[in-house]
Protein backbone atom coordinates (compact mmCIF):
# COMPACT_ATOMS: atom_id res chain seq x y z
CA UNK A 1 0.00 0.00 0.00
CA UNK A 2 2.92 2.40 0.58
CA UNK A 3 6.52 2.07 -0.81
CA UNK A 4 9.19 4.45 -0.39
CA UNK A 5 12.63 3.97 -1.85
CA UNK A 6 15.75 5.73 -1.24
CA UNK A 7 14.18 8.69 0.17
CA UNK A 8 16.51 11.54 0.80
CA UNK A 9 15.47 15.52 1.57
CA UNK A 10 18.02 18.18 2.16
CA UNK A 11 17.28 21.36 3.95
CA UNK A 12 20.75 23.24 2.27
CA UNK A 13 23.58 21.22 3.95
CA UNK A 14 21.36 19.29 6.32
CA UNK A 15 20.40 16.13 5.72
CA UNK A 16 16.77 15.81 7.05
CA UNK A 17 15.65 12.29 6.01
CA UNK A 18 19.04 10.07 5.01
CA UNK A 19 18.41 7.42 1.94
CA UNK A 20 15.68 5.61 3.73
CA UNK A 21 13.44 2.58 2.12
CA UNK A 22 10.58 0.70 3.66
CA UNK A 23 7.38 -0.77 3.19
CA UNK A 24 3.62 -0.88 4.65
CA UNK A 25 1.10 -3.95 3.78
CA UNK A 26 -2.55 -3.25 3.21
CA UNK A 27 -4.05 -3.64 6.99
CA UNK A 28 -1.15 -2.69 8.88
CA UNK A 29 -0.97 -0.81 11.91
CA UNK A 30 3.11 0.88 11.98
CA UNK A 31 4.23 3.13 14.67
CA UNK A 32 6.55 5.59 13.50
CA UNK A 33 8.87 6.61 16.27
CA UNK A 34 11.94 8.67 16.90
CA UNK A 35 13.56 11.49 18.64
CA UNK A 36 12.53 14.98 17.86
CA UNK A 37 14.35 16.57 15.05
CA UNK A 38 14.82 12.47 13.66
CA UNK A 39 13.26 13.05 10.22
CA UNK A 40 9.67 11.89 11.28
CA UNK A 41 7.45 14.52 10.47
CA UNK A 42 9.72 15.54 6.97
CA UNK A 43 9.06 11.81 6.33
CA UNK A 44 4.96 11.98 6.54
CA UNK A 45 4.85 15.82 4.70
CA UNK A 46 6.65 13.82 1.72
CA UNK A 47 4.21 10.95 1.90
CA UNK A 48 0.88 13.53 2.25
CA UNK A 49 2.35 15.26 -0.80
CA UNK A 50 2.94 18.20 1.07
CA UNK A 51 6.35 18.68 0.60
CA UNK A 52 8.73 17.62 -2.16
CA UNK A 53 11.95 15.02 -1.99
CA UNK A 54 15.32 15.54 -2.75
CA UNK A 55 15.47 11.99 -4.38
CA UNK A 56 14.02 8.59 -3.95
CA UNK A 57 10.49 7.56 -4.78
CA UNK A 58 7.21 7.58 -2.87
CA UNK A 59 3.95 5.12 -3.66
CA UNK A 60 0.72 5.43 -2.43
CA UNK A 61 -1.58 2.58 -3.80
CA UNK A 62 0.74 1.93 -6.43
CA UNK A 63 0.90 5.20 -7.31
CA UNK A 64 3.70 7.80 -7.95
CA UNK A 65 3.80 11.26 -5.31
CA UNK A 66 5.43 12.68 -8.06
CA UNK A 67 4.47 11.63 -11.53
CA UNK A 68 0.64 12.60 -10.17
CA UNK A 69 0.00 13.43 -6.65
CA UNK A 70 -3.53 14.44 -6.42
CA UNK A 71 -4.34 10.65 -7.42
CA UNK A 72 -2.10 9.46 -5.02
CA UNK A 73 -3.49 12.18 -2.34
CA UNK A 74 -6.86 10.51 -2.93
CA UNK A 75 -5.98 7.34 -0.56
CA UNK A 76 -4.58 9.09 1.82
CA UNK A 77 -6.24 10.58 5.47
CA UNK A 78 -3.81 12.92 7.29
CA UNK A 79 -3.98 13.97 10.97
CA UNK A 80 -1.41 16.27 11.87
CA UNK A 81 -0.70 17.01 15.36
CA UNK A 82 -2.80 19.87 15.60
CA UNK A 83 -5.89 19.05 13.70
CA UNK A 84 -7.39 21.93 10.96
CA UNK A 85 -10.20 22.50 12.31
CA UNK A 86 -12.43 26.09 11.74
CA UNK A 87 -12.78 26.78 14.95
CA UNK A 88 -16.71 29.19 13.95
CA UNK A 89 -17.90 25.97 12.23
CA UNK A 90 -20.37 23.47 13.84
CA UNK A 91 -19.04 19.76 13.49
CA UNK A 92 -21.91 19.20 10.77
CA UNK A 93 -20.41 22.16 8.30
CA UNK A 94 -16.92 21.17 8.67
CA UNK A 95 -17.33 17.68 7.54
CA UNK A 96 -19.71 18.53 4.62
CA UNK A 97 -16.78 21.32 3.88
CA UNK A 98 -14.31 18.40 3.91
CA UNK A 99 -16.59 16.18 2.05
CA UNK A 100 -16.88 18.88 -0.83
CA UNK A 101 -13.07 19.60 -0.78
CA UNK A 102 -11.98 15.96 -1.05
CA UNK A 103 -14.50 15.99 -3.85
CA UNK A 104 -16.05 12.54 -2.15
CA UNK A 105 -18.45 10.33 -4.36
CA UNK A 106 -19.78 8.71 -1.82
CA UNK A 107 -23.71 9.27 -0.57
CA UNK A 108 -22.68 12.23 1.52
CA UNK A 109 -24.94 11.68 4.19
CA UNK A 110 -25.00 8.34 4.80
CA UNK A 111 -21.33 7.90 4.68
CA UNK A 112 -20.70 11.47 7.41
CA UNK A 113 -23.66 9.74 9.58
CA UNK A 114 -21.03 6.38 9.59
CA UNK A 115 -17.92 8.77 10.22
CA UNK A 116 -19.52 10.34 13.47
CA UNK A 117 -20.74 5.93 14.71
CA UNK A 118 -16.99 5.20 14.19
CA UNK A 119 -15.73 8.86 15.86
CA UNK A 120 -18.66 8.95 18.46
CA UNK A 121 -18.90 12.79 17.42
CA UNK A 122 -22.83 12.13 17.02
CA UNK A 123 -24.26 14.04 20.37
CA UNK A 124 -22.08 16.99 18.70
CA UNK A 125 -22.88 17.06 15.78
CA UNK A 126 -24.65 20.26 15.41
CA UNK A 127 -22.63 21.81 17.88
CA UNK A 128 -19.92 24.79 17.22
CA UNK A 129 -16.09 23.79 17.10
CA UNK A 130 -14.66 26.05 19.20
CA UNK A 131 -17.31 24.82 21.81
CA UNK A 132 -16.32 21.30 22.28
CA UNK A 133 -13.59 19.94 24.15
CA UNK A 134 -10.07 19.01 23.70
CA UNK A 135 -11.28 15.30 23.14
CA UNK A 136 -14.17 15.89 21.17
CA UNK A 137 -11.88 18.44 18.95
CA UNK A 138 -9.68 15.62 18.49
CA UNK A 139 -12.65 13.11 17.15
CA UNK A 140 -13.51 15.59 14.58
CA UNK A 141 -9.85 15.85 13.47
CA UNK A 142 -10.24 12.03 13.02
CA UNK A 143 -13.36 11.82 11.39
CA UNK A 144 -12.03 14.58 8.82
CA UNK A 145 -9.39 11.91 8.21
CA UNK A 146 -11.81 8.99 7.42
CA UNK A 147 -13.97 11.05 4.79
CA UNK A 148 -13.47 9.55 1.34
CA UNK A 149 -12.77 6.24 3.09
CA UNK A 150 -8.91 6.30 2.50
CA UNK A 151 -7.22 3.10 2.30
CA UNK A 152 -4.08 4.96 4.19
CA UNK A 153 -4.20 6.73 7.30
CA UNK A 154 -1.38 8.96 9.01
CA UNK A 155 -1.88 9.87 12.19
CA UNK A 156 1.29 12.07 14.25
CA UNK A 157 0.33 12.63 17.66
CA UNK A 158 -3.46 11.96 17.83
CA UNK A 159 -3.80 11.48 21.64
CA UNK A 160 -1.90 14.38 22.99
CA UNK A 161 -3.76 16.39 25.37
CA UNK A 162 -6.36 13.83 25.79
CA UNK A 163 -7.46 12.46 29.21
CA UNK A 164 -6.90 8.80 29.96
CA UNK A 165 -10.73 7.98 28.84
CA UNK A 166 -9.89 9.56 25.95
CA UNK A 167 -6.53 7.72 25.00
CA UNK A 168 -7.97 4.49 25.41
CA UNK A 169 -11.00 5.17 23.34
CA UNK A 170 -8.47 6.30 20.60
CA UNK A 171 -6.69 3.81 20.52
CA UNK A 172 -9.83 1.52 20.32
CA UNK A 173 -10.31 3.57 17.19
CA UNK A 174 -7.70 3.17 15.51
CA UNK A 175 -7.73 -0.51 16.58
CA UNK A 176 -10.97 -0.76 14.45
CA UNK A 177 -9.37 1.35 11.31
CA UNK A 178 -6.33 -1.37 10.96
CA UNK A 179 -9.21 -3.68 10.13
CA UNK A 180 -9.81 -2.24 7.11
CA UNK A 181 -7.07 0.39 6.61
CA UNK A 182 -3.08 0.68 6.16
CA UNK A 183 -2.56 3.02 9.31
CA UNK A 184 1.34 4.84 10.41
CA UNK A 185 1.07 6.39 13.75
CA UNK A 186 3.53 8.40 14.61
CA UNK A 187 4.06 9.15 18.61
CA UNK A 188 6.25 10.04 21.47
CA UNK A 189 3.94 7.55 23.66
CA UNK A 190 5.49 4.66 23.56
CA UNK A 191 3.05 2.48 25.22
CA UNK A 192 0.68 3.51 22.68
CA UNK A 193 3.00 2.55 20.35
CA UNK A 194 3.00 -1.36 22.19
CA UNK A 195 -0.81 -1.23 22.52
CA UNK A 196 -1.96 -1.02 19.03
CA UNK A 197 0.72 -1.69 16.54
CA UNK A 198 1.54 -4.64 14.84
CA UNK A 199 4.83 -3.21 13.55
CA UNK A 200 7.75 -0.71 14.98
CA UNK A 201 10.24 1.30 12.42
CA UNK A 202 12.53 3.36 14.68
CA UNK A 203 13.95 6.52 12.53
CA UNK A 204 16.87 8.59 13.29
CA UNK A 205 19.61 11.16 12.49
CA UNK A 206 17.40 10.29 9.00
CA UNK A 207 18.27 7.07 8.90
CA UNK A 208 15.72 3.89 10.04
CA UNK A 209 17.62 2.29 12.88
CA UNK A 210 14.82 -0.35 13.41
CA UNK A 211 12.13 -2.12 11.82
CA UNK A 212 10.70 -5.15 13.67
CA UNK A 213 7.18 -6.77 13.98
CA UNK A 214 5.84 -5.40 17.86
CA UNK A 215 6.70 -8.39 19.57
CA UNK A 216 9.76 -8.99 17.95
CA UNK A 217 11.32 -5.64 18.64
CA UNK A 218 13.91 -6.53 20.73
CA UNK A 219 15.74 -8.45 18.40
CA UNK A 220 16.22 -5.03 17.14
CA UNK A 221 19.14 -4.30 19.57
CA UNK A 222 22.18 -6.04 21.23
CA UNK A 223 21.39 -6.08 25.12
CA UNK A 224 22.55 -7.83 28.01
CA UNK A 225 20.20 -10.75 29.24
CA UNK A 226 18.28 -9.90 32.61
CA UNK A 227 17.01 -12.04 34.98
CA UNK A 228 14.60 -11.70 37.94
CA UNK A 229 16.33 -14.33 40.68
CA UNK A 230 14.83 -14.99 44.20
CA UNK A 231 17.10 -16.45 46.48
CA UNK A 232 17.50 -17.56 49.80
CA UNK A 233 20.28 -15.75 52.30
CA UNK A 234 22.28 -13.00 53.27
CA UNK A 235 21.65 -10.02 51.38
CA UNK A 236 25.17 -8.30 51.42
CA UNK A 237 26.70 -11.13 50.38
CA UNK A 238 24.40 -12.74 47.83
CA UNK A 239 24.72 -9.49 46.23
CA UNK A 240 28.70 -9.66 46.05
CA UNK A 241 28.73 -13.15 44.99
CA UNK A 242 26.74 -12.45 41.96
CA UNK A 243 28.57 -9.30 40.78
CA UNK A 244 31.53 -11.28 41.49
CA UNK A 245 29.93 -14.15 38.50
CA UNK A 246 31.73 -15.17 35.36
CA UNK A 247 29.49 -13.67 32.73
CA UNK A 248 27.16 -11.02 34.95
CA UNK A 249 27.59 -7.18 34.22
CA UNK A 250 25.17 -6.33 36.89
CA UNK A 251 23.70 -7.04 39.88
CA UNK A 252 21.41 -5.05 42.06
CA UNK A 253 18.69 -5.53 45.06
CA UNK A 254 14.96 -5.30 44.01
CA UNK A 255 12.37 -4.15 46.44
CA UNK A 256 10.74 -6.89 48.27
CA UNK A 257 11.45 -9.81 50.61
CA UNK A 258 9.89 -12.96 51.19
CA UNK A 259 11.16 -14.85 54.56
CA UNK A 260 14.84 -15.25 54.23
CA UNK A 261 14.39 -14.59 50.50
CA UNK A 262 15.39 -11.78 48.53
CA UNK A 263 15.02 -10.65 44.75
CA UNK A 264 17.79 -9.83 42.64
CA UNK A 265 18.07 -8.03 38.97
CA UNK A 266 21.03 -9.73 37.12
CA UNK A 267 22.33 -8.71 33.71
CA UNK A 268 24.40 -11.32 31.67
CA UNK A 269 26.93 -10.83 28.76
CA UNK A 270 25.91 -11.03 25.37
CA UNK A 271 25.52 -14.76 24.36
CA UNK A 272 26.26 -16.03 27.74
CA UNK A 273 23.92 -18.14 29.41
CA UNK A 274 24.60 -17.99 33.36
CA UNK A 275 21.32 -19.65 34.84
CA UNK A 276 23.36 -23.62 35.02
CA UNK A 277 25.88 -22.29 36.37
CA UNK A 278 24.64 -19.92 38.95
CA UNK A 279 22.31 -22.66 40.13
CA UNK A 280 25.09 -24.96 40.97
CA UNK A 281 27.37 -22.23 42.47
CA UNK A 282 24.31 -21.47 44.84
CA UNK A 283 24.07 -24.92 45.72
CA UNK A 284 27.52 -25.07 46.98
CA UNK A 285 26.76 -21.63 49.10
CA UNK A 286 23.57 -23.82 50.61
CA UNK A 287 21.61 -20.63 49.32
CA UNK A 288 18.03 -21.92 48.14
CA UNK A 289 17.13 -20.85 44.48
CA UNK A 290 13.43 -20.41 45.08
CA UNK A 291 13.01 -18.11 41.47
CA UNK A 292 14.48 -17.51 38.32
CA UNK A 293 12.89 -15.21 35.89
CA UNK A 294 13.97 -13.73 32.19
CA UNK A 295 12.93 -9.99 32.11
CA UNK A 296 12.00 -8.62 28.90
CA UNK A 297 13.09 -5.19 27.54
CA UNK A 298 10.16 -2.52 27.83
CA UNK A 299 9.88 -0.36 24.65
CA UNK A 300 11.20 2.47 26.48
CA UNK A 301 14.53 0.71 27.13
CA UNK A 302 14.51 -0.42 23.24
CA UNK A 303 14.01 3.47 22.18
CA UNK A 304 16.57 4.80 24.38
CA UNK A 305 19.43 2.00 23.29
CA UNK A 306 18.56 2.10 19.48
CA UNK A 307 19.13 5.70 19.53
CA UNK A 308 22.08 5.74 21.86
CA UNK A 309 23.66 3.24 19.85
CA UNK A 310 23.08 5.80 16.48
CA UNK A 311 23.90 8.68 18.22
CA UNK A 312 26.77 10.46 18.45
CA UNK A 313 28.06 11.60 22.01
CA UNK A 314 25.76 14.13 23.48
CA UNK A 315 26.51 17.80 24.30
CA UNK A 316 25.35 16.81 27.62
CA UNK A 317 28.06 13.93 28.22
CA UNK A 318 30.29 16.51 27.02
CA UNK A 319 28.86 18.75 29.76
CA UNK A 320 29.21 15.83 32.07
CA UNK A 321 32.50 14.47 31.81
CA UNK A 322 33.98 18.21 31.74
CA UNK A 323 32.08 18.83 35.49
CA UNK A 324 33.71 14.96 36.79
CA UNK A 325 37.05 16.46 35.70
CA UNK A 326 36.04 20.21 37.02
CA UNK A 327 34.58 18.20 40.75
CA UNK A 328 38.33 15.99 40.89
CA UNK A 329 40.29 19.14 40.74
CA UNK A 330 38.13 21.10 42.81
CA UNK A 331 38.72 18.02 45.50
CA UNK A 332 42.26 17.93 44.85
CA UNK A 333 42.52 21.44 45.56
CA UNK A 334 40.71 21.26 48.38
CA UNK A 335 42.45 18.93 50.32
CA UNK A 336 45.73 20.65 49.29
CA UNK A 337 44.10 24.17 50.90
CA UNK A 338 43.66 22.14 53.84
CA UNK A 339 47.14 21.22 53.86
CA UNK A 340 48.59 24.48 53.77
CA UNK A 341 46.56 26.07 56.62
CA UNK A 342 47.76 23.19 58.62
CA UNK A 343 50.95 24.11 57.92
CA UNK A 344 52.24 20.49 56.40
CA UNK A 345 55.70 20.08 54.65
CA UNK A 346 53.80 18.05 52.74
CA UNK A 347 51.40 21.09 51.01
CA UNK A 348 54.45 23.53 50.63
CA UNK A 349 54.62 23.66 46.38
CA UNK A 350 57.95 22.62 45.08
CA UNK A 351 59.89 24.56 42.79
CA UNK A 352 57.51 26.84 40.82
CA UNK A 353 54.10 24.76 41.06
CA UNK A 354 51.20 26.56 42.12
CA UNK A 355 49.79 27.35 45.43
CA UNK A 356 46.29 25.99 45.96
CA UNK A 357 45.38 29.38 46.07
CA UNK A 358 46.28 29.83 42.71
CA UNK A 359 45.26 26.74 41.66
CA UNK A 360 41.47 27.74 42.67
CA UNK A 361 41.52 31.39 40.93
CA UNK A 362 42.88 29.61 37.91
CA UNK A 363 40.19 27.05 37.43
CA UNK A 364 37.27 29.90 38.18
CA UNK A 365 39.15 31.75 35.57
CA UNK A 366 39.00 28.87 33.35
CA UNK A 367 35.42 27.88 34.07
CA UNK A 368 34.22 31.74 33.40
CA UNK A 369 36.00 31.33 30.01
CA UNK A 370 34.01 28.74 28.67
């Protein structure tokens, strides 16, 4: 239902959306995700029609954005993340407005009285825009989408501002659209994301870092294995024993305690399996295994390694490492100031190094510079 290929748009030198290909299947439900600035919403404007490519190619039903986009617009419902609504209208003029524009064949008012079943707008129907609530404004946005009966649907950021009644009923929606439409929802809400997608393509810097059917996802990164383990002894030193494990990168205390028992969050290395072994290394500690559980990766943890992983280092790790190296001197110098009011052979400066006097005015001098 939608192909792009090689998709690449330049804003002068900078490189929006990076040589990206991909595919959606008639029915499917795709969450779009990324960081801001990733190339998500220059992806969608190129696949509305709304804004031209640098290269590549973009189908809509088989047809081609370019060689004659307002076909290819007619298959396609758009929701962008603040809906275009006319604010004077009532509900009932800006759909027939909508219905006129799209130039719909359809038996107008039969097929608006099955948009507002589907949308739930019906008890509003007469009612002025700018009247209704945020929720209600949000239903109409959607129900502009459906008129025409697209076979594609993009939705970016169709629950925001909605309360959690709200949300869920949305998502219900567009639960019922996959059914018989393609659907990409693009959102920052990952849990959305989890609830009603059947497939996850993970853009960034441009470039599609991830692509993976919804329950499949985490194949989509390299991460430790993790482990929920219950087991029965002395806390301190259960805890040291497994950090101290061939093969485990972390260990740490979870909340909870049952009798003697305690649970623990272990992280294992890449390919290494560690449950044989740490059974019989308990065994030999006469510490009872009474639990072992694998923990899955949430789809917040998959997000946030994916674009790690693709992202260069942060201004704010920059930031970070420069205030550890800023906090060590400012220690060091400290304890030499100490030094010297006591008096110590030991803090007198030798040859022509600098008093921790000067030391201090030197680094303030150097912090005020940058």
């Amino acid at each position: 239902m939608i192909k792009i290929d090689n998709l690449v748009k330049n804003y002068g030198s900078n490189c929006a959306v990076d040589d990206i290909s991909f595919e959606v299947k008639k029915g499917e439900i795709v969450g779009f995700l990324g960081p801001n600035g990733a190339g998500k919403s220059t992806t969608m404007n190129i696949l509305t029609g709304y804004l031209s490519m640098t290269s590549g190619n973009v189908e809509v039903a088989g047809i081609n954005m370019l060689d004659n986009p307002l076909e290819a617009k007619k298959h396609i419902g758009y929701l962008p993340e603040q809906p275009p609504l006319y604010a004077d209208m009532t509900v009932e003029e800006y759909l027939i407005f909508n219905y006129e524009l799209k130039n719909c064949k359809l038996n107008r008012d039969k097929h608006l009285e099955e948009i507002c079943e589907v949308t739930k707008i019906k008890d509003v129907y007469k009612r002025v825009i700018k009247n209704l609530s945020k929720g209600y404004r949000q239903r109409v946005g959607i129900a502009q989408t459906l008129i025409g009966s697209p076979e594609v649907i993009i939705f970016d950021e169709p629950t925001v501002g909605l309360d959690p009644k709200q949300i869920i009923e949305v998502r219900n929606l567009i639960r019922t659209l996959g059914k018989e439409h393609t659907v990409i929802l693009s959102t920052h809400i990952l849990q959305e994301v989890q609830a009603v997608c059947d497939r996850i393509i993970i853009i960034n810097k441009g470039k599609i870092v991830a692509d993976e059917l919804t329950e499949n996802i985490t194949r989509a990164v390299e991460n430790n294995r993790r482990f929920s383990v219950k087991i029965c002894g002395p806390q301190k030193e259960v805890l040291a024993f497994l950090k101290a494990r061939p093969g485990v990168t972390y260990a740490e205390v979870l909340a909870g305690r049952d009798g003697d028992a305690y649970s623990y969050m272990v992280e294992s290395e890449v390919g290494v399996d560690i449950r044989k072994s740490l059974f019989f290394a308990l065994a030999e500690k006469k510490w009872a295994l009474i639990g072992l559980e694998a923990l899955g990766m949430s789809l917040e943890d998959i997000f946030i390694s994916v674009v790690d992983k693709t992202s260069p280092k942060s201004r704010y790790e920059r930031r970070t490492r420069s205030v550890a190296r800023k906090n060590s001197a400012e220690n060091e110098i400290a304890d030499q100031l100490v030094s010297e009011q006591k008096g110590t052979a030991a803090a007198k400066p030798k040859n022509n190094e600098e008093t921790a006097t000067e030391k201090l005015a030197s680094l303030f001098d150097d912090s005020e510079n940058k």
